[in-house]
N, C-alpha and C. Protein backbone atom coordinates (compact mmCIF):
# COMPACT_ATOMS: atom_id res chain seq x y z
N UNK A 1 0.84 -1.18 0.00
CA UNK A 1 0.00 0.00 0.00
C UNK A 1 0.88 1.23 0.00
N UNK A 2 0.39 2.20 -0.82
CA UNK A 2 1.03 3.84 -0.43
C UNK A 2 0.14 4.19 -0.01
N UNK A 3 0.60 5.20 1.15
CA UNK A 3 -0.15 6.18 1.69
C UNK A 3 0.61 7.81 1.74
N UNK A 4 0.00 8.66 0.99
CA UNK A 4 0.31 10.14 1.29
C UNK A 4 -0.13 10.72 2.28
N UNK A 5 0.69 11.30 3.34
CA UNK A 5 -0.16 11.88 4.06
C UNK A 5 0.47 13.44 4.64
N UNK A 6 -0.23 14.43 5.25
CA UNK A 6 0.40 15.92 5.55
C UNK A 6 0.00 15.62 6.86
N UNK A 7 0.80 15.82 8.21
CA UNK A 7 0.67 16.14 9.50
C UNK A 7 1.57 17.82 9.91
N UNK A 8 0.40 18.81 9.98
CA UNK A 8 0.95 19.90 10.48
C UNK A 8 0.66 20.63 11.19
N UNK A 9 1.38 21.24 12.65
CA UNK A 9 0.86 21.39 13.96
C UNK A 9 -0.37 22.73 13.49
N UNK A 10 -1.09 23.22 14.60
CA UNK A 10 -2.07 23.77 14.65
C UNK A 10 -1.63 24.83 15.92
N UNK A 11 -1.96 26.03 15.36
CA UNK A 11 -1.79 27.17 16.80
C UNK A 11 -0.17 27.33 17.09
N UNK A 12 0.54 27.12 16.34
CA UNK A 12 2.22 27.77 16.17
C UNK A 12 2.14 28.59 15.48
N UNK A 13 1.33 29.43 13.89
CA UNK A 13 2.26 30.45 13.25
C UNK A 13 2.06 29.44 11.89
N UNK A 14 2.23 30.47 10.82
CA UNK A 14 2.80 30.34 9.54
C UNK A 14 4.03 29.18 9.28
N UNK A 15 5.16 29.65 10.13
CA UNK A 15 6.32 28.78 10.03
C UNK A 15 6.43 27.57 10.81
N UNK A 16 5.98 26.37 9.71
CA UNK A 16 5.80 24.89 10.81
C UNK A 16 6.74 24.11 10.41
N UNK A 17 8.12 24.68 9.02
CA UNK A 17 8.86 23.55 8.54
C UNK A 17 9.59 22.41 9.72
N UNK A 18 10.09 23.27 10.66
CA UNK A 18 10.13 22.59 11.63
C UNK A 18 9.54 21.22 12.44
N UNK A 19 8.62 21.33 12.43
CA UNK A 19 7.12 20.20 13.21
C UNK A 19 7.31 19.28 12.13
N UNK A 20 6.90 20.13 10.97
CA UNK A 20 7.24 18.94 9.53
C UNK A 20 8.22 18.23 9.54
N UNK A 21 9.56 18.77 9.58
CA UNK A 21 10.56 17.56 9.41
C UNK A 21 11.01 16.82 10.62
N UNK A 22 10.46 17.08 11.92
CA UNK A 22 10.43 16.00 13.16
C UNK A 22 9.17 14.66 12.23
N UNK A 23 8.09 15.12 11.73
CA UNK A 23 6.94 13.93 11.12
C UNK A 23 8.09 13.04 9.92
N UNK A 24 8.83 14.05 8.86
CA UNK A 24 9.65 13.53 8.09
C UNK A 24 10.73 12.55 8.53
N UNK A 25 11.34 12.97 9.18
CA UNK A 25 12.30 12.01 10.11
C UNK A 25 12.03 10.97 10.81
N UNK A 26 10.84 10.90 11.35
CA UNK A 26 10.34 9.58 11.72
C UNK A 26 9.90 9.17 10.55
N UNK A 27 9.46 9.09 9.48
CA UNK A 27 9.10 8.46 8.04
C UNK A 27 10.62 7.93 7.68
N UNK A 28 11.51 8.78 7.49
CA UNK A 28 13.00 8.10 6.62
C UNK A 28 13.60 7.44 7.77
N UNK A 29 13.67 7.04 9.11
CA UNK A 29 14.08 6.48 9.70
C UNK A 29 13.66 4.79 9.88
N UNK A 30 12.41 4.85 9.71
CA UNK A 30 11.57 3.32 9.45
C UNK A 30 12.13 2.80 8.48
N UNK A 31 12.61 3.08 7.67
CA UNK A 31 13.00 2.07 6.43
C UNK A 31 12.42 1.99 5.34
N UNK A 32 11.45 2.63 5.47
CA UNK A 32 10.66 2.07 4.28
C UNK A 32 10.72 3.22 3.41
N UNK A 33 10.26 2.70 2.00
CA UNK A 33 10.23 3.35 0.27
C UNK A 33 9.73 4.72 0.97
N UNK A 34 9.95 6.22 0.65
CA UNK A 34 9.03 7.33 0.82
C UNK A 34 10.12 8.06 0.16
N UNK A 35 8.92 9.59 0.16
CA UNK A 35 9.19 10.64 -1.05
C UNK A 35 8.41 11.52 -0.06
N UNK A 36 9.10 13.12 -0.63
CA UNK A 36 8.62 14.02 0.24
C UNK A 36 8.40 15.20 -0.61
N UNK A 37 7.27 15.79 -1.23
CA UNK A 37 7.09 16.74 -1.46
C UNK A 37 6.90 18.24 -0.82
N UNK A 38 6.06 19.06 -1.73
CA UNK A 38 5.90 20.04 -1.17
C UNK A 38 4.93 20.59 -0.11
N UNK A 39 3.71 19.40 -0.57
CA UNK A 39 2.68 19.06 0.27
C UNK A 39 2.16 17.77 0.96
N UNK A 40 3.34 16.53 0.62
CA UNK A 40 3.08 15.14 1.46
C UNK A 40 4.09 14.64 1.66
N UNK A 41 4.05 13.48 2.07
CA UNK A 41 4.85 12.61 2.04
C UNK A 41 4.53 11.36 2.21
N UNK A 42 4.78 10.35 1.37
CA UNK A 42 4.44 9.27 0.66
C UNK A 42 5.05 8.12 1.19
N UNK A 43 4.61 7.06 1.57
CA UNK A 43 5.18 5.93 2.33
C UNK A 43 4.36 4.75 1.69
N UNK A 44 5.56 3.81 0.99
CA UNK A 44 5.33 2.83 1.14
C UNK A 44 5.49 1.36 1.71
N UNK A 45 4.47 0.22 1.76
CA UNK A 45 4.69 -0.71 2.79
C UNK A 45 3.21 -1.50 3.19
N UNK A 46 3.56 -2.20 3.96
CA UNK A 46 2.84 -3.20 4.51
C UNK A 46 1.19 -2.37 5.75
N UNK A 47 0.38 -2.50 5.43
CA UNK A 47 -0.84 -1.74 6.42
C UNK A 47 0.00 -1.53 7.39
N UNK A 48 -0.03 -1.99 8.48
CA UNK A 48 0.35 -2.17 10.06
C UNK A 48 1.69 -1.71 10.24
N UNK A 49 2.43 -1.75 9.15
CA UNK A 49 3.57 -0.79 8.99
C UNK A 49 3.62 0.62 8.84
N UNK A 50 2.91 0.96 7.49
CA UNK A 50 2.68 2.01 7.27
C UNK A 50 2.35 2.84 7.84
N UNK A 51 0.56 2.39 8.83
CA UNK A 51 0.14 2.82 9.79
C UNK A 51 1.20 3.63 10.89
N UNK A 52 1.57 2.30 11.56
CA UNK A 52 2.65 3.00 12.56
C UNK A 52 3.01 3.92 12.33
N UNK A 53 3.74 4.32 11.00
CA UNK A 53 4.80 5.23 10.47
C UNK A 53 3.91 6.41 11.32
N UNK A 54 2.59 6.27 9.81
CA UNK A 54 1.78 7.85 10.19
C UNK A 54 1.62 7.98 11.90
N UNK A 55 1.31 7.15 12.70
CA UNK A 55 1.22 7.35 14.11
C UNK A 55 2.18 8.30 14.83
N UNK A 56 3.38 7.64 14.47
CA UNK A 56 4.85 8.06 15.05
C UNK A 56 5.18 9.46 14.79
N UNK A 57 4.70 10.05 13.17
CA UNK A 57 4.56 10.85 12.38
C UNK A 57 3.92 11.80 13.33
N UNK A 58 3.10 11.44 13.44
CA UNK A 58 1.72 12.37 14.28
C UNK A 58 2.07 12.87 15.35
N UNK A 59 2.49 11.81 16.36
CA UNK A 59 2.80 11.63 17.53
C UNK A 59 4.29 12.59 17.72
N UNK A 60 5.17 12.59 16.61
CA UNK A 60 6.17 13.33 16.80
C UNK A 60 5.89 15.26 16.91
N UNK A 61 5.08 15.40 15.95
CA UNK A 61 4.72 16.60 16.06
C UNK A 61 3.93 16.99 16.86
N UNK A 62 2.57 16.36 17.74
CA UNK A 62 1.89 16.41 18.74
C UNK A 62 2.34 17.04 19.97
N UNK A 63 3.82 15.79 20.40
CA UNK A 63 4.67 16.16 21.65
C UNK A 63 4.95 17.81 21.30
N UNK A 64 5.18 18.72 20.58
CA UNK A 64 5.77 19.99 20.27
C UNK A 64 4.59 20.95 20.24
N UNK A 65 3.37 20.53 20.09
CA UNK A 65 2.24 21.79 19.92
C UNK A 65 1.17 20.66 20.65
N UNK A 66 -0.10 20.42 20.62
CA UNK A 66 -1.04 20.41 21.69
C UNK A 66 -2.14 19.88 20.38
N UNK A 67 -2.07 20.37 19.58
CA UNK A 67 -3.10 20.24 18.07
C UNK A 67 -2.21 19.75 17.00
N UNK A 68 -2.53 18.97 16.06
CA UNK A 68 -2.33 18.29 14.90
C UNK A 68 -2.95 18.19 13.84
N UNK A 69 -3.04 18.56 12.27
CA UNK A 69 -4.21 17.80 11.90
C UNK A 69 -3.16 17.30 10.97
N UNK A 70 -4.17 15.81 9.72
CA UNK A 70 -3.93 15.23 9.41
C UNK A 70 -4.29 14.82 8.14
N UNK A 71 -3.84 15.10 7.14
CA UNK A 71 -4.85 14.57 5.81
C UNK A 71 -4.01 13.41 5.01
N UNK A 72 -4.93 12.50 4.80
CA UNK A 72 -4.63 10.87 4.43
C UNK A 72 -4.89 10.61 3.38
N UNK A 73 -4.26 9.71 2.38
CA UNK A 73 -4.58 9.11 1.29
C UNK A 73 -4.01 7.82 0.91
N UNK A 74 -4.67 6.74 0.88
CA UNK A 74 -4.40 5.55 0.79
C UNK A 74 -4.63 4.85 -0.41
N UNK A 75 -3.69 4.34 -0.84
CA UNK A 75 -4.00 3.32 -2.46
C UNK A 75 -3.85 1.99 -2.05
N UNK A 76 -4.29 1.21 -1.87
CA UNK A 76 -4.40 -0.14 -0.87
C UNK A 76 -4.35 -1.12 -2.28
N UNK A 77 -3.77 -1.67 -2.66
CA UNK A 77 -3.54 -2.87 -3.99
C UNK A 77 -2.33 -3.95 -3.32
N UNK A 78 -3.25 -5.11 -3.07
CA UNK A 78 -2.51 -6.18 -2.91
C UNK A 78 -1.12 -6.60 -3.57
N UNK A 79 -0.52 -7.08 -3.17
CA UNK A 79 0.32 -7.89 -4.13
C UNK A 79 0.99 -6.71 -4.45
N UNK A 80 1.45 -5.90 -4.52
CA UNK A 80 2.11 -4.35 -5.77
C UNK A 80 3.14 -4.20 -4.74
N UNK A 81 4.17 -3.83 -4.87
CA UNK A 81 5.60 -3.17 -4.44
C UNK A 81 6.01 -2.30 -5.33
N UNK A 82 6.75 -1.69 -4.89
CA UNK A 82 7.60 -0.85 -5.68
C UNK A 82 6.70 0.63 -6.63
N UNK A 83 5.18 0.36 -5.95
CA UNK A 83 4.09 1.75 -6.92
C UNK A 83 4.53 3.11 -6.71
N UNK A 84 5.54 3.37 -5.42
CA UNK A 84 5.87 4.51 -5.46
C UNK A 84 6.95 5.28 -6.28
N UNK A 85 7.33 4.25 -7.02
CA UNK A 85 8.20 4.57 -8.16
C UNK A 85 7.55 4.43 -9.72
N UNK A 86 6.83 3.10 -9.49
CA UNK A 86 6.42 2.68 -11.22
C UNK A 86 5.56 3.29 -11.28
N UNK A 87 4.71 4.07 -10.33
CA UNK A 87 3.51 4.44 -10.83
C UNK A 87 4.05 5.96 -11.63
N UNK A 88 5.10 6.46 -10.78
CA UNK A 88 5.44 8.22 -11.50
C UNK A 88 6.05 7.66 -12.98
N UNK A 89 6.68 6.34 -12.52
CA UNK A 89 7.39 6.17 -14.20
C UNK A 89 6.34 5.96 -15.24
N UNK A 90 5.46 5.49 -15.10
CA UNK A 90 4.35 5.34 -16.11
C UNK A 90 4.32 6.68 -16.57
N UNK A 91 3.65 7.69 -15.74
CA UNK A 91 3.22 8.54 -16.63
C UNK A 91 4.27 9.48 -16.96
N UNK A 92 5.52 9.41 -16.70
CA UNK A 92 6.87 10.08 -17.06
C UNK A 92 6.42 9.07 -18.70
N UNK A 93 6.66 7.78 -18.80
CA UNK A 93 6.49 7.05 -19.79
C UNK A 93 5.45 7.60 -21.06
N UNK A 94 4.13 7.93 -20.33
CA UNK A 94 3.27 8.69 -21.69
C UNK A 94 3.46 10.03 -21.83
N UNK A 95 4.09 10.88 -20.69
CA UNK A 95 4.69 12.26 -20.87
C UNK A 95 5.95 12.06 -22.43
N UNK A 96 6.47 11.06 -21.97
CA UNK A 96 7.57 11.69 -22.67
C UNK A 96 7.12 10.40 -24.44
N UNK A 97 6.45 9.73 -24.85
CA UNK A 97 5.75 9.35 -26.24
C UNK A 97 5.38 10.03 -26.38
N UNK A 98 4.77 11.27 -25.61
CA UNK A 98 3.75 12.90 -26.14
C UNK A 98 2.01 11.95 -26.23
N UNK A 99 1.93 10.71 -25.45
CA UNK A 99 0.75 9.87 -25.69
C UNK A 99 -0.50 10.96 -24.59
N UNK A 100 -1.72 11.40 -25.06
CA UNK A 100 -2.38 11.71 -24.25
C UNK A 100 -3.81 10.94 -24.74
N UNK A 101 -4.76 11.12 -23.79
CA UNK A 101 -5.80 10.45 -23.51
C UNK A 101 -6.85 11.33 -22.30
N UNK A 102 -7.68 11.04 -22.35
CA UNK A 102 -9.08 11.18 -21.19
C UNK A 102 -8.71 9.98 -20.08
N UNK A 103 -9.11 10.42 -19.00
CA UNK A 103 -9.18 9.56 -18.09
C UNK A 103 -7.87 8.89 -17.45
N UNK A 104 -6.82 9.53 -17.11
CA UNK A 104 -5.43 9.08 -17.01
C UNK A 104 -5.44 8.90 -15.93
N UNK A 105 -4.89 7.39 -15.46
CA UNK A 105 -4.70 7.07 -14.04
C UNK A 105 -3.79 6.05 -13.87
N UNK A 106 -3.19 5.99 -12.77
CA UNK A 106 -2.17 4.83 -12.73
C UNK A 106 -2.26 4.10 -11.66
């Protein structure tokens, strides 16, 4: 499964990069596949794994402010490894044939 998710404290201010990369650091420390954008960060892995991550995630920034929130996104497909890579390569793949279409999903 991947899961994207944003944990960012509540009632600090504008400037939370901070809070953010205590949630980030517990994500690259687990081990597992992830990517960090401008607005998530992406973990992949096993449910009960993953889970944890976001917990720890949560839980890291929590201890520092009092409020948290949390927005989740889960692609749950059995059997699949490695989607947090093949899935961007796909459509890097019809980006770069110049292939377009309706309905693009990976």
């Amino acid at each position: 499964m991947i899961v994207a998710f944003s944990v960012s404290p509540i009632g600090v201010g504008e400037d939370v990069g901070e809070y953010v990369a205590d949630a980030v650091r517990v994500v690259r420390e687990s081990g597992l596949p992830n990517r960090t954008d401008a607005m998530f960060t992406s973990v992949e892995g096993e449910w009960d794994e993953v889970m944890d991550v976001v917990k720890r995630a949560v839980a890291a920034v929590e201890a520092r402010c009092g409020r948290v929130s949390l927005v989740l996104k889960a692609d749950i497909r059995q059997g699949v490894t490695g989607g947090l890579t093949s899935k961007v390569e796909t459509v890097e793949r019809y980006l770069a044939d110049g292939a377009s279409g309706a309905g693009a999903s990976s």
